[in-house]
N, C-alpha and C. Protein backbone atom coordinates (compact mmCIF):
# COMPACT_ATOMS: atom_id res chain seq x y z
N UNK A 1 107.76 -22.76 -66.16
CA UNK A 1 109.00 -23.32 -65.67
C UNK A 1 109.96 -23.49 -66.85
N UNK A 2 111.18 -23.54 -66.68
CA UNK A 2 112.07 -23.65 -67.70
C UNK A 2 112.37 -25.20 -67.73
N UNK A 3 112.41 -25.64 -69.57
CA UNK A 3 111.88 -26.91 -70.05
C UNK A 3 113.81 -27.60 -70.11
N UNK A 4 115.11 -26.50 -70.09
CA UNK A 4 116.01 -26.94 -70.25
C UNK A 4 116.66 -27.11 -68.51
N UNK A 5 116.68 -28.51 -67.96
CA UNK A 5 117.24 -28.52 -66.77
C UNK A 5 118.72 -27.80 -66.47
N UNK A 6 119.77 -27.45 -67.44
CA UNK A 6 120.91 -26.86 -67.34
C UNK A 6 120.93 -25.52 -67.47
N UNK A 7 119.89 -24.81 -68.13
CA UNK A 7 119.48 -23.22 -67.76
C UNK A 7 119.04 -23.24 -66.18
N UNK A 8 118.40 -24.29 -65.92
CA UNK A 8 117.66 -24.11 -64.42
C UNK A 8 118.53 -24.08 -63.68
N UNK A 9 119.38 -25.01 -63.72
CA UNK A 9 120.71 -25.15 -62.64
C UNK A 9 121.60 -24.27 -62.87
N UNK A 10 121.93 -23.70 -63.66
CA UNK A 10 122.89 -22.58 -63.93
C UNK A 10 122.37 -21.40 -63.31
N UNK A 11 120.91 -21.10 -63.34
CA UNK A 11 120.58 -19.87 -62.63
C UNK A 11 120.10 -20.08 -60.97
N UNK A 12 120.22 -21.46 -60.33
CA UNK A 12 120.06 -21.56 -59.53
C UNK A 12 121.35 -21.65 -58.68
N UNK A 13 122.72 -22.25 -59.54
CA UNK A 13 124.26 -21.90 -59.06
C UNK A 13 124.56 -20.39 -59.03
N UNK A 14 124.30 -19.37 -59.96
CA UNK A 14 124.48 -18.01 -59.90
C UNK A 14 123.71 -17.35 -58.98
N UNK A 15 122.42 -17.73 -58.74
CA UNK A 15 121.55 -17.04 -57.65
C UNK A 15 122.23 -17.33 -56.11
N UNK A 16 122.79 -18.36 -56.09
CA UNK A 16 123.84 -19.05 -54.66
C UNK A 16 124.60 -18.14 -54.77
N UNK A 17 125.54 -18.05 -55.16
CA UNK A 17 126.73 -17.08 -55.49
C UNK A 17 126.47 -15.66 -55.19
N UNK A 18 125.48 -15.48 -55.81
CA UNK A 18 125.10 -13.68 -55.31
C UNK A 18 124.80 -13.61 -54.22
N UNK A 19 123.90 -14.08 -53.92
CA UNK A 19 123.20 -13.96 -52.70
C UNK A 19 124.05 -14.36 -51.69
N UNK A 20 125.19 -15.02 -51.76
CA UNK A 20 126.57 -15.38 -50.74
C UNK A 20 127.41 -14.13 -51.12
N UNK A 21 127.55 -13.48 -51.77
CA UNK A 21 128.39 -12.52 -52.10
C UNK A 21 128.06 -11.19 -51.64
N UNK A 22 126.03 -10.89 -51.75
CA UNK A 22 125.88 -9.87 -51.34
C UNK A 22 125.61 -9.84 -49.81
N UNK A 23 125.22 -10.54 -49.28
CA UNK A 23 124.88 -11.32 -47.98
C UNK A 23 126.86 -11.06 -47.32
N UNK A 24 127.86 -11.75 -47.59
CA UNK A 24 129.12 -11.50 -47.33
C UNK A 24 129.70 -10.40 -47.06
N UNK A 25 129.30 -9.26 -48.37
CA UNK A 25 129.60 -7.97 -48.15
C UNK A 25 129.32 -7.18 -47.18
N UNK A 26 127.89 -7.34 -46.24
CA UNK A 26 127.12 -5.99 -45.18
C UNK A 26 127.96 -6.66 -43.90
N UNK A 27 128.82 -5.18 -43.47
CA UNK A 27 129.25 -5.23 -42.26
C UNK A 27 128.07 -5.88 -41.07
N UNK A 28 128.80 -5.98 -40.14
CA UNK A 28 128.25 -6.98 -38.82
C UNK A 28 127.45 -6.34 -38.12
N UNK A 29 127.60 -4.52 -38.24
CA UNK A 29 126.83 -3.60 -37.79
C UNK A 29 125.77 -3.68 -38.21
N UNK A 30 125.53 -3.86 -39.14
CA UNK A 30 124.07 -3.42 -40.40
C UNK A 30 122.85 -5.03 -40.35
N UNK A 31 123.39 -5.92 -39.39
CA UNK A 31 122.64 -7.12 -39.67
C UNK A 31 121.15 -7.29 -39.47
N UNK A 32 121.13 -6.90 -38.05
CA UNK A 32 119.91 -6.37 -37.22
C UNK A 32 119.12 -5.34 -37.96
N UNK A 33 119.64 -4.67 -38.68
CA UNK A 33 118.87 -3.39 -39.04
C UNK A 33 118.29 -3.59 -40.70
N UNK A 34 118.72 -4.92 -41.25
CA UNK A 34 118.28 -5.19 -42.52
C UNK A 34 117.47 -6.35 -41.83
N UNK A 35 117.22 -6.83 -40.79
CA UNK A 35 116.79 -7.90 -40.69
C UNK A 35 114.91 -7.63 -41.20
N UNK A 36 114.82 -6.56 -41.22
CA UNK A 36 113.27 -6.14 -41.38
C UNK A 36 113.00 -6.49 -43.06
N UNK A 37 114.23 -5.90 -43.54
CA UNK A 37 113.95 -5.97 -45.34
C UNK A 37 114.47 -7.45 -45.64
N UNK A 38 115.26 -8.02 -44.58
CA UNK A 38 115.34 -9.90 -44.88
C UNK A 38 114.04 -10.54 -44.71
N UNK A 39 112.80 -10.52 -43.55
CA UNK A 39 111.89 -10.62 -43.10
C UNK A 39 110.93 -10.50 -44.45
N UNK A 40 110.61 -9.40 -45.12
CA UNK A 40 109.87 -9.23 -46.62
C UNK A 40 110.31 -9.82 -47.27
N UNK A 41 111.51 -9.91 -47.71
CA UNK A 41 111.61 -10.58 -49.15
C UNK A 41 111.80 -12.36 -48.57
N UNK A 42 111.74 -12.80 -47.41
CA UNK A 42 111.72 -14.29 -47.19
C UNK A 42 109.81 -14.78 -46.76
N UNK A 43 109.43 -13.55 -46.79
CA UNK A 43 107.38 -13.64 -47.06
C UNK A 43 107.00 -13.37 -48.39
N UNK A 44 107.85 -12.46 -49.01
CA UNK A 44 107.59 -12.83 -50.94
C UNK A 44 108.16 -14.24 -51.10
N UNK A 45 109.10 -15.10 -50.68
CA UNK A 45 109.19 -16.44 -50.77
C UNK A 45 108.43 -17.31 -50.52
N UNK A 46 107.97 -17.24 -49.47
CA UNK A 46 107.04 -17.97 -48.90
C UNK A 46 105.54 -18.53 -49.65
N UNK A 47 105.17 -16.81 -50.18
CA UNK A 47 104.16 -16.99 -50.62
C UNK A 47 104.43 -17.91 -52.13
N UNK A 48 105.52 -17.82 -52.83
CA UNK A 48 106.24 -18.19 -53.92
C UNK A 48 106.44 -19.89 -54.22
N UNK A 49 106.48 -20.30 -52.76
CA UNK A 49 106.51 -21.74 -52.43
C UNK A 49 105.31 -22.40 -51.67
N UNK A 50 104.49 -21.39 -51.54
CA UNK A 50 102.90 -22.13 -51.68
C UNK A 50 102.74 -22.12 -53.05
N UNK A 51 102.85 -21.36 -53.52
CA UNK A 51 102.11 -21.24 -55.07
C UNK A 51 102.75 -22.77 -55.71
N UNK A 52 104.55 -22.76 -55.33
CA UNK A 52 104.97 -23.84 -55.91
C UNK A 52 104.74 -25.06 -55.31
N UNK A 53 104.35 -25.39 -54.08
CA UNK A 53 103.98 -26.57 -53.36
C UNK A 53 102.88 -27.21 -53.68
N UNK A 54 101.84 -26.17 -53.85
CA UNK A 54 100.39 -26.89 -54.00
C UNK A 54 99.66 -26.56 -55.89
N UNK A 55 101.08 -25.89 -56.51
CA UNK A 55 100.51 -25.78 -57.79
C UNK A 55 100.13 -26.68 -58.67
N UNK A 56 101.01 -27.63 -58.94
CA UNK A 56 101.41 -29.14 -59.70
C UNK A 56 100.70 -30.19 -58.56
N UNK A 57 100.90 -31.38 -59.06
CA UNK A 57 100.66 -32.66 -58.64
C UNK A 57 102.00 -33.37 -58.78
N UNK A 58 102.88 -32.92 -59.19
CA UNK A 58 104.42 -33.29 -59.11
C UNK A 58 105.10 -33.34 -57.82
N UNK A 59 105.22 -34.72 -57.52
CA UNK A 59 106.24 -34.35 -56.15
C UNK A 59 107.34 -34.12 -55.85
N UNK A 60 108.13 -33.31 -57.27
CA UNK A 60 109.85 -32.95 -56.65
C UNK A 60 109.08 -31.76 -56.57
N UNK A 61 108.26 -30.87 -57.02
CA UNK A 61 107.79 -29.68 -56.62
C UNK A 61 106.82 -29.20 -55.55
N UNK A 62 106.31 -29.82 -55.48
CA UNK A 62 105.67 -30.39 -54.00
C UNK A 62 106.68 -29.93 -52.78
N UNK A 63 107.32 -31.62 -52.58
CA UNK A 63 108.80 -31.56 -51.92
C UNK A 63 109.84 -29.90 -51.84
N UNK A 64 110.03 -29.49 -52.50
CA UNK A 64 110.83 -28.33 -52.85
C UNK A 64 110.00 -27.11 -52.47
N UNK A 65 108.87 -27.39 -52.77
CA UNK A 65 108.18 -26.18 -52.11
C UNK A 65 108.12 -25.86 -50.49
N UNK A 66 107.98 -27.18 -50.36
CA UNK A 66 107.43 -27.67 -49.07
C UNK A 66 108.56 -26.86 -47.96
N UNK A 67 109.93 -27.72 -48.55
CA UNK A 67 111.22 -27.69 -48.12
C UNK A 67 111.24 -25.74 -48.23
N UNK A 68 110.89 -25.15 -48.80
CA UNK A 68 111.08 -23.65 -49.26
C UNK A 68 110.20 -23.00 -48.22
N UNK A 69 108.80 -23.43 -47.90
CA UNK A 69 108.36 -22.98 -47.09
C UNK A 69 108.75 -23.10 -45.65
N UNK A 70 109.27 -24.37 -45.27
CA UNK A 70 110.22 -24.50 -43.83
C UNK A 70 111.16 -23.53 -44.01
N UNK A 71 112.00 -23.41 -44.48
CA UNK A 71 113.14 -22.20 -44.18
C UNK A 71 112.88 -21.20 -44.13
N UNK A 72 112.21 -20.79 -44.80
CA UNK A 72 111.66 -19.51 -44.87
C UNK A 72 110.86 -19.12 -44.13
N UNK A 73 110.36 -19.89 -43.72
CA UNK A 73 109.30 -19.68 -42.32
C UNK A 73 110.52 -19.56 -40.45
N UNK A 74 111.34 -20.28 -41.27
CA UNK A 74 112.48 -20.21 -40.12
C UNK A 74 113.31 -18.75 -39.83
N UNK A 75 113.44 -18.67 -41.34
CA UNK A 75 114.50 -17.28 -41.36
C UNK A 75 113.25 -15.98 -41.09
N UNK A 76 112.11 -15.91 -41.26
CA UNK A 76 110.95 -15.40 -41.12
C UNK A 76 111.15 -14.87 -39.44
N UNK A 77 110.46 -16.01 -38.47
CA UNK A 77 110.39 -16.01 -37.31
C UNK A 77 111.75 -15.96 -36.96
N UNK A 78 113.07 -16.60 -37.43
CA UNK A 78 114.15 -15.68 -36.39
C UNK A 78 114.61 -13.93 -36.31
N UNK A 79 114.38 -14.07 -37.56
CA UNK A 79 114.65 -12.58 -38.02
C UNK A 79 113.49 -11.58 -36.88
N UNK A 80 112.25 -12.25 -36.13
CA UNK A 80 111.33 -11.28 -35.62
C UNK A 80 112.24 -11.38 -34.41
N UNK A 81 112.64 -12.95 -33.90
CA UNK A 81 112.99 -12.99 -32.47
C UNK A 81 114.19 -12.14 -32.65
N UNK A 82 115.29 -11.63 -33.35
CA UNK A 82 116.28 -10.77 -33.48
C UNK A 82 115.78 -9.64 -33.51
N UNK A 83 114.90 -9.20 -34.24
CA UNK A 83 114.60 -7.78 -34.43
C UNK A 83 114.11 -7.32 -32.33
N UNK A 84 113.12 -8.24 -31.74
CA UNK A 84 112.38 -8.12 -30.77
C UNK A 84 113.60 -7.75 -29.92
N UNK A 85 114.53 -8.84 -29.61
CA UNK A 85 115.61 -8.51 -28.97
C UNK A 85 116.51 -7.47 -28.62
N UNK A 86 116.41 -6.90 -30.07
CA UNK A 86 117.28 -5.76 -30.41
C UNK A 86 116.47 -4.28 -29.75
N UNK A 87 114.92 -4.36 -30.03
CA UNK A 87 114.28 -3.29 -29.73
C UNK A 87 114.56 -3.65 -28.40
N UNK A 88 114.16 -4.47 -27.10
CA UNK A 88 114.51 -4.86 -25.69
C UNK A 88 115.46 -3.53 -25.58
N UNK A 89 116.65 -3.56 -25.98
CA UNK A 89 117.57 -3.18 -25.55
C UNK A 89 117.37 -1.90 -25.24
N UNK A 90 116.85 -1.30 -26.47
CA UNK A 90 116.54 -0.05 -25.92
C UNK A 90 115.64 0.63 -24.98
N UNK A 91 115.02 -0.31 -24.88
CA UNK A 91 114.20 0.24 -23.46
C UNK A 91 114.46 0.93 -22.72
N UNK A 92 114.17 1.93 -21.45
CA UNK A 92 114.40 2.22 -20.86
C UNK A 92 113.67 1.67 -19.37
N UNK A 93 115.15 0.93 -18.58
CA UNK A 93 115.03 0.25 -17.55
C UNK A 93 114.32 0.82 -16.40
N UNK A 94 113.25 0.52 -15.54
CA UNK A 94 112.71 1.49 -14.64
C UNK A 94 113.64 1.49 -13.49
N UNK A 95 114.22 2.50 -12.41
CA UNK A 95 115.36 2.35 -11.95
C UNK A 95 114.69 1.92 -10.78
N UNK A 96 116.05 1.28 -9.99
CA UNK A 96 115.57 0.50 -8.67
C UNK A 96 116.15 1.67 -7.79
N UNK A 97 115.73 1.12 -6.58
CA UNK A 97 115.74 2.26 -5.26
C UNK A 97 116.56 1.62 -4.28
């Protein structure tokens, strides 16, 4: 972990920023269709905030992990119920008579 708290926060203000910036940029079309590669990299988190939840005996890291694994477990499972939705659509409806 990094021992200077103002390196930490500085790369945790710049990581906000990007990730609002690159996240901002993808048209409205493309949302659904990255939602698969949002889905992976929020289960490389996940696993990232077990490691950090139950690594230490510290409870702001604990807490923070904890807190890391709820969202991510959120953005996880919505991202499936979006993706599921989206496949629905294409179905093909059996026709009525």
């Amino acid at each position: 972990m990094l021992e200077n708290p103002v390196a930490a926060l500085t790369i945790l203000v710049l990581a906000i920023f990007v990730g609002f910036e690159v996240i901002a940029k993808v048209p409205p079309l493309l949302h659904t269709p990255l939602m698969s590669g949002s889905n992976a990299i929020s289960g490389i988190a996940i696993v990232g905030a077990i490691l950090s939840a139950g690594g230490e005996d510290q409870s702001l890291s604990t807490l923070l992990g904890f807190v890391a694994i709820v969202l991510a477990m959120i953005n996880v499972v919505g991202g499936f119920l979006v993706t599921n939705r989206m496949l629905r659509m294409f179905k093909k409806r059996p026709e009525r008579q």
